[in-house]
Protein backbone atom coordinates (compact mmCIF):
# COMPACT_ATOMS: atom_id res chain seq x y z
CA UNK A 1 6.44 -9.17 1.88
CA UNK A 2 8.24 -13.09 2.60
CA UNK A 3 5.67 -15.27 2.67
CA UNK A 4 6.32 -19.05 3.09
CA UNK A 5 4.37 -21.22 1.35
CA UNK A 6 5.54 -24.24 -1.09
CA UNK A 7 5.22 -23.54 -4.80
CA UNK A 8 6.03 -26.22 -7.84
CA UNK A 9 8.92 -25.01 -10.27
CA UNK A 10 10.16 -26.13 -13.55
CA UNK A 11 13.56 -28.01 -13.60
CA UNK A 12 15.87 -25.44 -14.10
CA UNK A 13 17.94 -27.12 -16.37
CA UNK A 14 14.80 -26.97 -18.85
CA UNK A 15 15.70 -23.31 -18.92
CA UNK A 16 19.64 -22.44 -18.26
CA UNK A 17 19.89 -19.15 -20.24
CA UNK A 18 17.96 -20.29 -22.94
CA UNK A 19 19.63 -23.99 -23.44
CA UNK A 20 17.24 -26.67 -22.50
CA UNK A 21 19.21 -29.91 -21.52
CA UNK A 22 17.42 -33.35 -21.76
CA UNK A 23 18.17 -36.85 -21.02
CA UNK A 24 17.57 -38.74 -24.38
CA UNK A 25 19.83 -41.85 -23.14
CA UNK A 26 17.26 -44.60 -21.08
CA UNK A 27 20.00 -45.56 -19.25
CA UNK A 28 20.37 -42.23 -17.77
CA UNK A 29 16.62 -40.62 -17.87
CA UNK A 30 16.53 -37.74 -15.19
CA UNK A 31 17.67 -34.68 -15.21
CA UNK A 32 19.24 -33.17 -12.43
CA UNK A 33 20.89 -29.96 -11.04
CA UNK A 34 22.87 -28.75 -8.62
CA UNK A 35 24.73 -25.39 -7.29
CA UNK A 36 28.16 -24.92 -6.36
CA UNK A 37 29.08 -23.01 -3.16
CA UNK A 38 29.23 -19.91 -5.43
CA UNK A 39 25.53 -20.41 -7.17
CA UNK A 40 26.72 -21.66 -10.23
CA UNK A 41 24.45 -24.33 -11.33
CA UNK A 42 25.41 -27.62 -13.18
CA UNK A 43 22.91 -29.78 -14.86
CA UNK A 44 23.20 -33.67 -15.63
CA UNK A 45 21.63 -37.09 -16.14
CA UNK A 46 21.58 -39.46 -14.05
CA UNK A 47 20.48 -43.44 -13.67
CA UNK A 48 18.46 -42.33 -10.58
CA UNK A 49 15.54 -39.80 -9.57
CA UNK A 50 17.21 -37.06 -7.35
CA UNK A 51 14.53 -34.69 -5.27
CA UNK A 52 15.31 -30.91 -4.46
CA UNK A 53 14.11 -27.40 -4.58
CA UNK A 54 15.93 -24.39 -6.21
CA UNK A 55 16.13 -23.26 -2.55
CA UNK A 56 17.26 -25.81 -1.06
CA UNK A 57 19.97 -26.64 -3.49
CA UNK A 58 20.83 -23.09 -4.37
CA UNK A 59 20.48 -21.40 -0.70
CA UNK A 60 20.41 -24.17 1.85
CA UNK A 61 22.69 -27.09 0.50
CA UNK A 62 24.68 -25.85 -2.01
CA UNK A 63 27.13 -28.74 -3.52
CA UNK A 64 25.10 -31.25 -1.39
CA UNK A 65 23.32 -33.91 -3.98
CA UNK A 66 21.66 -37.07 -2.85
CA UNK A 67 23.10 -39.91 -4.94
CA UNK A 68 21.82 -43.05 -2.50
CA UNK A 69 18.47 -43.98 -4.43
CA UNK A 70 17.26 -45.02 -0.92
CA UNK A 71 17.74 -41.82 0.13
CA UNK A 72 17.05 -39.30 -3.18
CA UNK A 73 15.42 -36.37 -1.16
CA UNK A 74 17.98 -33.79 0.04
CA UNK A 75 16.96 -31.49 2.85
CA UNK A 76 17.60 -29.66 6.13
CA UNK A 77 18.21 -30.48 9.18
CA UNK A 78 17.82 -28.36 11.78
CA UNK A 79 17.74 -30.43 14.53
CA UNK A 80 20.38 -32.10 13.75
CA UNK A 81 23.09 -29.00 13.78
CA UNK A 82 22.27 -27.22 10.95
CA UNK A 83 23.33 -29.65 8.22
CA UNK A 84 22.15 -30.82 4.81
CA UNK A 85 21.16 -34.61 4.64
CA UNK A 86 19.16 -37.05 2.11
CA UNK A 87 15.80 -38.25 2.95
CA UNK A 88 13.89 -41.46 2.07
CA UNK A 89 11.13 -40.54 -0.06
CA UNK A 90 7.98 -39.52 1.96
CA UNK A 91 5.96 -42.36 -0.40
């Protein structure tokens, strides 16, 4: 049965087949991931906080990342056309 309801993950980059990747450098403190349009997933650090879902990165917006830190949330649009864009944050 789908249901759809939220759920909080883990970063998947703390588990990518067994290697956990990290972001030791303060210059570059968050970890981030993204897919590729063929699901491959690519992990990095960055100097900015970057907000996403496994679905939404992986099924909705694949190679879409948010890089604007005005704008770090990526999401959906529907109204819109159909097409992936970066949010403010909601806070």
């Amino acid at each position: 049965k789908s249901e759809r309801k939220c759920l909080c993950a883990a970063n998947p980059c703390w588990d990518s087949a067994g290697l956990l990747h990290s972001c030791p450098s303060p210059s570059f403190p968050y970890l981030r991931f993204s897919y590729d349009d063929k699901g491959r997933m690519s992990c990095s650090c960055s100097s900015k906080p970057f907000y996403s879902s496994v679905y939404m990165s992986l099924n909705m917006c694949p190679g879409h990342v948010c890089e604007d830190a005005d704008f770090p949330v990526l999401d959906y649009e529907q109204r819109e056309g159909g097409r992936c864009i970066c949010r403010r944050h909601p806070c």
